[in-house]
C-alpha atoms as a PDB file:
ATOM      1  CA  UNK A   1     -17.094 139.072  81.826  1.00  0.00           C
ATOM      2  CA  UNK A   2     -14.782 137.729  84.443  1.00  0.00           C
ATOM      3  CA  UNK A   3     -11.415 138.822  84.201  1.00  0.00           C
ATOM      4  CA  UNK A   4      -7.678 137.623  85.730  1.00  0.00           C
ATOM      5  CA  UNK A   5      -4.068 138.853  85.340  1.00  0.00           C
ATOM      6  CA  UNK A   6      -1.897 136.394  85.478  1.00  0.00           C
ATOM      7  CA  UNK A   7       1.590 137.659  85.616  1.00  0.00           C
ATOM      8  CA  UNK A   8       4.991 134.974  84.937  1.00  0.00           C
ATOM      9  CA  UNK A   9       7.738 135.717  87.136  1.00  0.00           C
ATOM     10  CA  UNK A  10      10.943 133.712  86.714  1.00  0.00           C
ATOM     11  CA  UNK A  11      14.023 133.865  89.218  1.00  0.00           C
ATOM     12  CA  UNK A  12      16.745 132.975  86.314  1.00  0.00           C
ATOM     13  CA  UNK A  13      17.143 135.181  83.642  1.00  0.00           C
ATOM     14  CA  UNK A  14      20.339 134.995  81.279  1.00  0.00           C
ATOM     15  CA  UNK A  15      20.667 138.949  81.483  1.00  0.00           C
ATOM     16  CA  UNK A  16      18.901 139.644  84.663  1.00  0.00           C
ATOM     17  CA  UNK A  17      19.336 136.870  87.273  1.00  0.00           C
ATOM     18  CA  UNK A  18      16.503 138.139  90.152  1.00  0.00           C
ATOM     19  CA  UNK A  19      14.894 140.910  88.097  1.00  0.00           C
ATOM     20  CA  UNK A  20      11.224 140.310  89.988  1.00  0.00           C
ATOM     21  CA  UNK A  21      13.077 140.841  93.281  1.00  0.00           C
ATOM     22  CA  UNK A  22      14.849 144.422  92.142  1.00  0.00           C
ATOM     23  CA  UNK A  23      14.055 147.134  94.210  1.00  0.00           C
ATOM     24  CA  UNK A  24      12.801 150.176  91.747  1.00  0.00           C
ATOM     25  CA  UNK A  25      11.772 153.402  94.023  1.00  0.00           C
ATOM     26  CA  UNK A  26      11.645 151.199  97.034  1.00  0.00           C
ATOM     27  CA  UNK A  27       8.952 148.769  96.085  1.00  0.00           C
ATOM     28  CA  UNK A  28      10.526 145.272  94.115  1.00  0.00           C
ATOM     29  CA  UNK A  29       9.646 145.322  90.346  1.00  0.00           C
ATOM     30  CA  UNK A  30       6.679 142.218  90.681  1.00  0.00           C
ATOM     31  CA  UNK A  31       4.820 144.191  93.820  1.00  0.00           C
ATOM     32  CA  UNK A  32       4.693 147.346  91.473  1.00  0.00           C
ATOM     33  CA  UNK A  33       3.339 145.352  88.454  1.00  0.00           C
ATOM     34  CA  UNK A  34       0.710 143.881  90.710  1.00  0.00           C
ATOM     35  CA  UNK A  35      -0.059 147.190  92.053  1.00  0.00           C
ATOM     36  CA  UNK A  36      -0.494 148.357  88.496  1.00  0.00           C
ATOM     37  CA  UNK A  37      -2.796 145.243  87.900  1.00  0.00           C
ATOM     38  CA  UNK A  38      -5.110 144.718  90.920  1.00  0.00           C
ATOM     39  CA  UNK A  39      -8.238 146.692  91.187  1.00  0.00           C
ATOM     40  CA  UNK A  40      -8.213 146.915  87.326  1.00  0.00           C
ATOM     41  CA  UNK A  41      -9.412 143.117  86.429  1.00  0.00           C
ATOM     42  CA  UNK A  42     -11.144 141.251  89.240  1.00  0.00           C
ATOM     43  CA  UNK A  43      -7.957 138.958  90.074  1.00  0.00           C
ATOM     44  CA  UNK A  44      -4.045 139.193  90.271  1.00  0.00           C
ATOM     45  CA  UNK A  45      -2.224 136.010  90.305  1.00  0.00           C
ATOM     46  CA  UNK A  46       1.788 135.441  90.020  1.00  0.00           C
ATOM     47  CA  UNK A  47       2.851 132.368  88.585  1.00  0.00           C
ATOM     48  CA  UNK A  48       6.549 131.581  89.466  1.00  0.00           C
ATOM     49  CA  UNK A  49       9.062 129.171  89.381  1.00  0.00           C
ATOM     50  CA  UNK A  50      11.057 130.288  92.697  1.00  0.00           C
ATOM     51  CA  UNK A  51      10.179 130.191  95.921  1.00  0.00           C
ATOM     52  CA  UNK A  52      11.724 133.538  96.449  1.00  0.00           C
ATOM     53  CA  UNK A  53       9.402 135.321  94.388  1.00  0.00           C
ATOM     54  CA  UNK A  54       6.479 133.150  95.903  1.00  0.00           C
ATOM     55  CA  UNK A  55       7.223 134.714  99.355  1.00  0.00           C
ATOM     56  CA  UNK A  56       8.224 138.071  98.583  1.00  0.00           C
ATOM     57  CA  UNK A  57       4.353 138.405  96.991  1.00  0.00           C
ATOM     58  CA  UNK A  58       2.962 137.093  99.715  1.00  0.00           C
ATOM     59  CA  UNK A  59       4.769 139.720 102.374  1.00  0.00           C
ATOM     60  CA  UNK A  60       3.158 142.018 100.313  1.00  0.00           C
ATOM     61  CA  UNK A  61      -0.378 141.009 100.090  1.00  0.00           C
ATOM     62  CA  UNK A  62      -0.631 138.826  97.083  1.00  0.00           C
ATOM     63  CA  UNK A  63      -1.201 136.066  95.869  1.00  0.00           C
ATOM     64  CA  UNK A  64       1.087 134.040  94.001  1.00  0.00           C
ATOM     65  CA  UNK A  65       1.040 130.147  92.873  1.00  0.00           C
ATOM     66  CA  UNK A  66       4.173 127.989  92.388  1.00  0.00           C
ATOM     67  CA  UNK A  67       4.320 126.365  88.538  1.00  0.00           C
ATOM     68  CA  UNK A  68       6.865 124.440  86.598  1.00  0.00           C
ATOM     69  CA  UNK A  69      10.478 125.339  85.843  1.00  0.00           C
ATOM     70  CA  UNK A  70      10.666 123.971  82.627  1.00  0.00           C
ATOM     71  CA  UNK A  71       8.082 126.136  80.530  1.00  0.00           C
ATOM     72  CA  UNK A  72       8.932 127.869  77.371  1.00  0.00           C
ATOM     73  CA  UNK A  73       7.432 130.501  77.199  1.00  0.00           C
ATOM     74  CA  UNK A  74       5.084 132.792  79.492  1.00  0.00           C
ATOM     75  CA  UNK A  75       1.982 131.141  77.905  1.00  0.00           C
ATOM     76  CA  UNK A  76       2.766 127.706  78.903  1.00  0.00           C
ATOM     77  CA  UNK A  77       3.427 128.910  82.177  1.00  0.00           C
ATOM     78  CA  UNK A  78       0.162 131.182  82.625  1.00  0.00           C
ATOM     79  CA  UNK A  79      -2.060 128.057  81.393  1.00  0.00           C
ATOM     80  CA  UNK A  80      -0.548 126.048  84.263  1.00  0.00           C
ATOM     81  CA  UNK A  81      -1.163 128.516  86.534  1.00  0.00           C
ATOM     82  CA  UNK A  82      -4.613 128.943  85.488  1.00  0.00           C
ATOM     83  CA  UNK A  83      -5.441 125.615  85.427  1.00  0.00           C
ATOM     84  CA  UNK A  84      -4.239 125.353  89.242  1.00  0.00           C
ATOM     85  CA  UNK A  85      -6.900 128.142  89.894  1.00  0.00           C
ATOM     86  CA  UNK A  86      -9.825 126.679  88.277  1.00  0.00           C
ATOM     87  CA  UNK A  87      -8.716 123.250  90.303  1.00  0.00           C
ATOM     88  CA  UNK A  88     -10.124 125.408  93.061  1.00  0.00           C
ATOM     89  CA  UNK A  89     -13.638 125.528  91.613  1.00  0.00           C
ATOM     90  CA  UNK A  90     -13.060 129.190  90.417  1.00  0.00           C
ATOM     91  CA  UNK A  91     -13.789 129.964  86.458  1.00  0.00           C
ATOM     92  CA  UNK A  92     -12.891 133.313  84.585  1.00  0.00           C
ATOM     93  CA  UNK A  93     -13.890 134.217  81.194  1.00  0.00           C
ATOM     94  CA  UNK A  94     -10.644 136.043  80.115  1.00  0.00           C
ATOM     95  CA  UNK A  95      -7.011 135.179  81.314  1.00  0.00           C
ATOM     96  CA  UNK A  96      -4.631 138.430  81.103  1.00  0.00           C
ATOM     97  CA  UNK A  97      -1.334 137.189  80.367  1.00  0.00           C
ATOM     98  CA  UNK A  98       0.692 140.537  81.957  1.00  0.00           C
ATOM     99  CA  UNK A  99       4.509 140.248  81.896  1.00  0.00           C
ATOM    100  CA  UNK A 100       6.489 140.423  84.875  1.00  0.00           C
ATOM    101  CA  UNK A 101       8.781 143.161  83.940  1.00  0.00           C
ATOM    102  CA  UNK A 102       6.534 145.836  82.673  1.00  0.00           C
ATOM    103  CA  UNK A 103       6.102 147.915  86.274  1.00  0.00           C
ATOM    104  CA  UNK A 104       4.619 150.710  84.371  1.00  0.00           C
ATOM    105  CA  UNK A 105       1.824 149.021  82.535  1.00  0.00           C
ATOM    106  CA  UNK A 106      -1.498 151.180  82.490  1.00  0.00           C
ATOM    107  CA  UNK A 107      -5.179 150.616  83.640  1.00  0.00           C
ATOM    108  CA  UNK A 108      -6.396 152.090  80.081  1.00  0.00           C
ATOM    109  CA  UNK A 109      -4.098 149.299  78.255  1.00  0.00           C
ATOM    110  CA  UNK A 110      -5.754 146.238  79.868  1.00  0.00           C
ATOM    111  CA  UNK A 111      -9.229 148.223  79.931  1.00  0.00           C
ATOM    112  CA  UNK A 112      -8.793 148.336  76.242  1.00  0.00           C
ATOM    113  CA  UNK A 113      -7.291 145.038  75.684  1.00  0.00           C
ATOM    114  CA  UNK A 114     -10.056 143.525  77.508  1.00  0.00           C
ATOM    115  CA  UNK A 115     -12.298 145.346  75.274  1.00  0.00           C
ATOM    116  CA  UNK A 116     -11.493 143.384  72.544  1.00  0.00           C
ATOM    117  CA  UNK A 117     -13.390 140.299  73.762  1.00  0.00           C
ATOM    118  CA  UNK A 118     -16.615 142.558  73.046  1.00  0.00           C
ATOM    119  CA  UNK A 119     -16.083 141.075  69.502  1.00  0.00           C
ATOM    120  CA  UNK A 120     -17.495 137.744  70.301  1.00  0.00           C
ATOM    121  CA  UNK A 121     -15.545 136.342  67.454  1.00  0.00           C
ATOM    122  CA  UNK A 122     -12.092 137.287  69.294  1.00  0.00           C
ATOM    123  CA  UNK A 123     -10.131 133.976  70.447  1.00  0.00           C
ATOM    124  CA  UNK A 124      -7.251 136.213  71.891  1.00  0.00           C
ATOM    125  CA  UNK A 125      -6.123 139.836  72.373  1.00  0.00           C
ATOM    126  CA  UNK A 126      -2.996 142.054  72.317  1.00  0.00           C
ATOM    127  CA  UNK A 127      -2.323 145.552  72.242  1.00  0.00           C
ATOM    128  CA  UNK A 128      -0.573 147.900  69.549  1.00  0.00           C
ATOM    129  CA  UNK A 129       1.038 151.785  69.663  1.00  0.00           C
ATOM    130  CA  UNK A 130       1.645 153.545  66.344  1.00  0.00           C
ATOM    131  CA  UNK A 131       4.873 154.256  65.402  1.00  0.00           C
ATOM    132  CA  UNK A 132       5.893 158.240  65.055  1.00  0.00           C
ATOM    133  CA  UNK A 133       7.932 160.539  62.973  1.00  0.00           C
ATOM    134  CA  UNK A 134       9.967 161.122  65.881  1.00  0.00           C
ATOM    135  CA  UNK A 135      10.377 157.458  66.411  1.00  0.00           C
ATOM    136  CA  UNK A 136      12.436 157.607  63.457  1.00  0.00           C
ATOM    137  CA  UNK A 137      13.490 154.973  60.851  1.00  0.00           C
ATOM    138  CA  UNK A 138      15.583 153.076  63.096  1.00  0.00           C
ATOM    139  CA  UNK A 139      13.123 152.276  65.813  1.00  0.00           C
ATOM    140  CA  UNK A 140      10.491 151.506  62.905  1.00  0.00           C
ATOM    141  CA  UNK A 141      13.357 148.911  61.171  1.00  0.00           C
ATOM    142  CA  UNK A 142      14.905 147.433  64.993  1.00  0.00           C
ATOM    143  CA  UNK A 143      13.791 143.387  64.747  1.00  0.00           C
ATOM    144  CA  UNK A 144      13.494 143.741  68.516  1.00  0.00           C
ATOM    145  CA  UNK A 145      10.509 145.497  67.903  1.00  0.00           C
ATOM    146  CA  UNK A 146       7.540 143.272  66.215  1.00  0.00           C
ATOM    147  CA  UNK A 147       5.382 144.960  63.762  1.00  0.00           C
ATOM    148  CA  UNK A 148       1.723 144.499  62.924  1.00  0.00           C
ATOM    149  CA  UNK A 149      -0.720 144.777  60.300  1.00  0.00           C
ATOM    150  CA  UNK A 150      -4.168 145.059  61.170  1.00  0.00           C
ATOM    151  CA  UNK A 151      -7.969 144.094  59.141  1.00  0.00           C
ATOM    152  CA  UNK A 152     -10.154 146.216  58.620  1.00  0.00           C
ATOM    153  CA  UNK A 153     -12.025 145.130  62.168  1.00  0.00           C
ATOM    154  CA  UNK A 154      -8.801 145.443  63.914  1.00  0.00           C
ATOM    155  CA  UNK A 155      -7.987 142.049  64.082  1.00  0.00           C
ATOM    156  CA  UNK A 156      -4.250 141.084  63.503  1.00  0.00           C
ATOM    157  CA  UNK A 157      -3.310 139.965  60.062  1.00  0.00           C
ATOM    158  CA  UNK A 158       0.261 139.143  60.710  1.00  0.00           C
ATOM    159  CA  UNK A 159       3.569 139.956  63.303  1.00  0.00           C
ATOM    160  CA  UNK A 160       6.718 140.398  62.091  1.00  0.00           C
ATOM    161  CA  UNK A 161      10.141 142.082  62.673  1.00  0.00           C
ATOM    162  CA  UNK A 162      10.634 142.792  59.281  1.00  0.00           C
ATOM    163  CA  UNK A 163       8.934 146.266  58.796  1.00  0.00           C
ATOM    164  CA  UNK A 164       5.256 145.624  57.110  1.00  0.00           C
ATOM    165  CA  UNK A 165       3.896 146.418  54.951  1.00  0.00           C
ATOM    166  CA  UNK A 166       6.492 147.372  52.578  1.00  0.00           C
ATOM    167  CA  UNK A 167       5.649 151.009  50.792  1.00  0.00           C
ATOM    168  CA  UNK A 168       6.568 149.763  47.200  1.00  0.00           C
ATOM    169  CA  UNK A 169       7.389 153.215  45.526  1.00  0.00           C
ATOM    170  CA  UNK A 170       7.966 155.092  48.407  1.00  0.00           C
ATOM    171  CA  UNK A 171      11.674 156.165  49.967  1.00  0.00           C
ATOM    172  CA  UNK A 172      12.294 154.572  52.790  1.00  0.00           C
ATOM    173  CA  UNK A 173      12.743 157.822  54.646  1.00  0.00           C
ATOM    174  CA  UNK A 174       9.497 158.833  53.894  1.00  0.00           C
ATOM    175  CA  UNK A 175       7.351 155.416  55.083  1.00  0.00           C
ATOM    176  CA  UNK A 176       6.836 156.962  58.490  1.00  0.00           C
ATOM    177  CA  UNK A 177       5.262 160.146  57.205  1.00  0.00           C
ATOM    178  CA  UNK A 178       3.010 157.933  54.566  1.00  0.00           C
ATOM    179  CA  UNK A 179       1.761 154.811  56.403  1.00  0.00           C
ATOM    180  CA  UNK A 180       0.689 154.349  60.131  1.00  0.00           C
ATOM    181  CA  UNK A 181       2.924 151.786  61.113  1.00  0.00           C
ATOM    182  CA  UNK A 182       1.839 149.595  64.541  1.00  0.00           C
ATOM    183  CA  UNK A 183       4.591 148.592  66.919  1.00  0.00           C
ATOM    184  CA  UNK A 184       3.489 145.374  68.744  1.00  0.00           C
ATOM    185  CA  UNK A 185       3.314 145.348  72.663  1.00  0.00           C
ATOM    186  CA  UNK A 186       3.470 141.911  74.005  1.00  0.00           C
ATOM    187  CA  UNK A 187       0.810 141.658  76.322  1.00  0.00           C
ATOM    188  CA  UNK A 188      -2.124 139.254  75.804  1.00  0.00           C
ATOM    189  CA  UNK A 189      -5.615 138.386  76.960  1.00  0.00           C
ATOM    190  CA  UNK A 190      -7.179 134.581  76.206  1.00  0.00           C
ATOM    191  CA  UNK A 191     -10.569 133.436  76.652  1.00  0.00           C
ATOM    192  CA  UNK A 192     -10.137 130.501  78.473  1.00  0.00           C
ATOM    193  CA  UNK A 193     -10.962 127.943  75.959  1.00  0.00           C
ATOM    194  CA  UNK A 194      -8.407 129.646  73.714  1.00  0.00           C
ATOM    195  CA  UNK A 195      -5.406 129.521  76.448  1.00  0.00           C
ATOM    196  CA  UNK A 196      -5.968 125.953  77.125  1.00  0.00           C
ATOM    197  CA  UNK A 197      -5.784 125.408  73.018  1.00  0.00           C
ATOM    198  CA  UNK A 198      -3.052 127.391  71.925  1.00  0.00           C
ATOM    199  CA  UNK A 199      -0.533 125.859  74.345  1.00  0.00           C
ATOM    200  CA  UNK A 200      -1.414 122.524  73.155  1.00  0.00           C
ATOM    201  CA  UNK A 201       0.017 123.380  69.591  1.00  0.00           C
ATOM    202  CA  UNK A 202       2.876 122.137  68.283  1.00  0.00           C
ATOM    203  CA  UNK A 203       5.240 125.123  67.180  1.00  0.00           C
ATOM    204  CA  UNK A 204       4.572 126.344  63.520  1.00  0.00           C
ATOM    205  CA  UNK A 205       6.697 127.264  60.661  1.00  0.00           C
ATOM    206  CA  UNK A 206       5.809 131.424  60.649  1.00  0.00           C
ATOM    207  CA  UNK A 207       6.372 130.630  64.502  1.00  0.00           C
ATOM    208  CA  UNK A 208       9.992 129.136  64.356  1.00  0.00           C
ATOM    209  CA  UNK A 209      11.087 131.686  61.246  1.00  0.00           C
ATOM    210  CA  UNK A 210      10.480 134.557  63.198  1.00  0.00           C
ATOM    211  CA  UNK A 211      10.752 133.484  66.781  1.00  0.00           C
ATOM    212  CA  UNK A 212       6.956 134.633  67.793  1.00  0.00           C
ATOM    213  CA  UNK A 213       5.164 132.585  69.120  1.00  0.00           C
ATOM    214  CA  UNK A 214       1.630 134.759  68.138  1.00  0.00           C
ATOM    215  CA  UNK A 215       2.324 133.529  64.554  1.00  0.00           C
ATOM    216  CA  UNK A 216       1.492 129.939  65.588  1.00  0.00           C
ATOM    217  CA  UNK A 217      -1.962 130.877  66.913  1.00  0.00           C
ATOM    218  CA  UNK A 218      -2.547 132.628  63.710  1.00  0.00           C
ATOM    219  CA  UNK A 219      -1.379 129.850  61.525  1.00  0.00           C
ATOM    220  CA  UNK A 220      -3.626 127.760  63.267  1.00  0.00           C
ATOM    221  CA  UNK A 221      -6.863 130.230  62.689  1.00  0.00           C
ATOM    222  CA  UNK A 222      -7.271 131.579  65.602  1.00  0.00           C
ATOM    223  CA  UNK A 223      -8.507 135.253  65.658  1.00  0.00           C
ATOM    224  CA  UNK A 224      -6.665 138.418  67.473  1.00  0.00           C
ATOM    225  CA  UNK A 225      -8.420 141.103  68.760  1.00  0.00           C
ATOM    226  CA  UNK A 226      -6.055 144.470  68.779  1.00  0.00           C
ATOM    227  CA  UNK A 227      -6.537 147.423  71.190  1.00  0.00           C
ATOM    228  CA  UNK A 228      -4.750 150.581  70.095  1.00  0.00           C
ATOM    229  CA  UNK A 229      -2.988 152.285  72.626  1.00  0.00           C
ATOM    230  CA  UNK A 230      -0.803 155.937  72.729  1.00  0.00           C
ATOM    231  CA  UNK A 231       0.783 155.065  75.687  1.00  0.00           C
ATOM    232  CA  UNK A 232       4.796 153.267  76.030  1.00  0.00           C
ATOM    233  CA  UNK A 233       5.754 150.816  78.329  1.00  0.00           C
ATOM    234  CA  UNK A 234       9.074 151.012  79.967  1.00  0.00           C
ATOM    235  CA  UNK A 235      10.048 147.267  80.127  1.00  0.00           C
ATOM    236  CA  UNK A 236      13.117 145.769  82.179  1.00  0.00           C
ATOM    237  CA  UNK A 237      15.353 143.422  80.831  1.00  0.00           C
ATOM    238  CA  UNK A 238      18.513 144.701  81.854  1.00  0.00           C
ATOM    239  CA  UNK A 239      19.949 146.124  84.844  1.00  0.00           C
ATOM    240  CA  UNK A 240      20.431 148.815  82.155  1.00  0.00           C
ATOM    241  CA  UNK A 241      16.937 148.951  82.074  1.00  0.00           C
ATOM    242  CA  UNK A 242      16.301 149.230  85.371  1.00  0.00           C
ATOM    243  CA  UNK A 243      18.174 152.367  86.217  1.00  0.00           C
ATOM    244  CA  UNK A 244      16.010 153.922  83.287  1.00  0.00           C
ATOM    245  CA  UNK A 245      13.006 152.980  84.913  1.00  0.00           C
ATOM    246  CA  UNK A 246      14.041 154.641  87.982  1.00  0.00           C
ATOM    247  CA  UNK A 247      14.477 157.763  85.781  1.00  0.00           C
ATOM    248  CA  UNK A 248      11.117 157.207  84.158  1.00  0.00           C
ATOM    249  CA  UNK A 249       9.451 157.005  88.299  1.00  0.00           C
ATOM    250  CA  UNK A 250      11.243 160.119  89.483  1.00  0.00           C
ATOM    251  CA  UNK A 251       9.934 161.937  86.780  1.00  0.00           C
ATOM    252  CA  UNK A 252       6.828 160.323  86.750  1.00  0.00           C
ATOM    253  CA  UNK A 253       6.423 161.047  91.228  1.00  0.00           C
ATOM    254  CA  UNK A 254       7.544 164.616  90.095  1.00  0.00           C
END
């Protein structure tokens, strides 16, 4: 099975203006997700929007691809980016669809995402952590944080940022000690038949209602693989978020 990561990178951001270029422990935030990515699936692309970004990857030895401003969302812009790739007469089984703010993503989550497609019947893949006691009710209940229920083959039966399922019966400060809830993290793999049909979908109901855009692929009948991983990402939306990150490194290089 061949594998690539594509990773979106865009220049504008309404609370981040620049956030691929930020400097965390030296390194800019997009070389240390590619870093994190290459060597682990057989290619690491950037797809950008900014020529800015498209330079500083290639000073640092990668490859990057210039795409369209006006996607909405990472998917749209990963499928153009792909399709420039293939253009070249190159083909991949699975497209990794790795987000461009996530400099701490780990080998064993995209070895175990990509694991999924070992399900032939898999159309797309994300991953999943459980939720903890020590997580606490307010993490579980935060909208910010998508939920999932799983099948009984570990498929995904439906996202949400309401809490699900709901423990009829059970206090609500009890749910974490009673259920295994699953906290979604948004990374996803495609085989490439499935990238190339999902993004020509209109938006769906479930979709709009809860602003995910997993729920249209879903509502459409498309099957999700789910890896289950223990470990947390440290994300970076913020410039907040970024000087938490460079607590997470120091400790990390410790």
């Amino acid at each position: 099975m061949k594998t690539i990561a594509i990773i979106p990178a865009r220049y504008a951001s309404t609370r981040f203006p620049g956030k691929p270029l930020a400097r965390l422990g030296g390194k800019s935030v997009i070389e240390r997700v590619y870093g994190q990515v290459a060597g682990v699936l057989d290619e690491a692309v950037v797809a950008t929007d900014d020529r800015r970004i498209l330079e500083a990857v290639e000073a640092f030895g990668g490859r990057a691809v210039m795409t369209s401003p006006d996607h909405r969302s990472g998917t749209d812009r990963c499928r153009e980016a792909f399709d420039r790739i293939c253009a070249e007469g190159r083909t991949f089984d699975v497209v990794v669809n790795v987000q461009g703010d996530e400099p701490f993503i780990r080998a064993s989550q995209l070895e175990a995402l990509v694991r999924c497609f070992d399900d032939p019947s898999v159309d797309i893949a994300t991953l999943v952590k459980p939720f903890t006691q020590a997580d606490g009710a307010e993490a579980l209940e935060n909208p910010n944080s998508p939920k999932v229920v799983l099948d009984a083959q570990s498929r995904a039966l439906c996202f949400s940022r309401s809490v699900i399922p709901y423990l009829r019966g059970v206090a609500r400060e009890e749910w974490l000690a009673r259920h295994t809830f699953y906290k979604h993290i948004g990374i996803y793999g495609f085989r490439a038949a499935a990238l190339r049909a999902v993004t020509e979908l209109p938006q769906s109901p479930l979709e709009l209602a809860e602003s995910l855009e997993q729920m249209r692929w879903l509502e459409n009948g498309y099957r999700i693989g789910v890896g289950i991983t223990d470990a947390e990402t440290v994300g970076i939306d913020t410039p907040e978020d970024l000087e938490r990150a460079e607590r997470f490194l120091m400790k990390k290089e410790q």
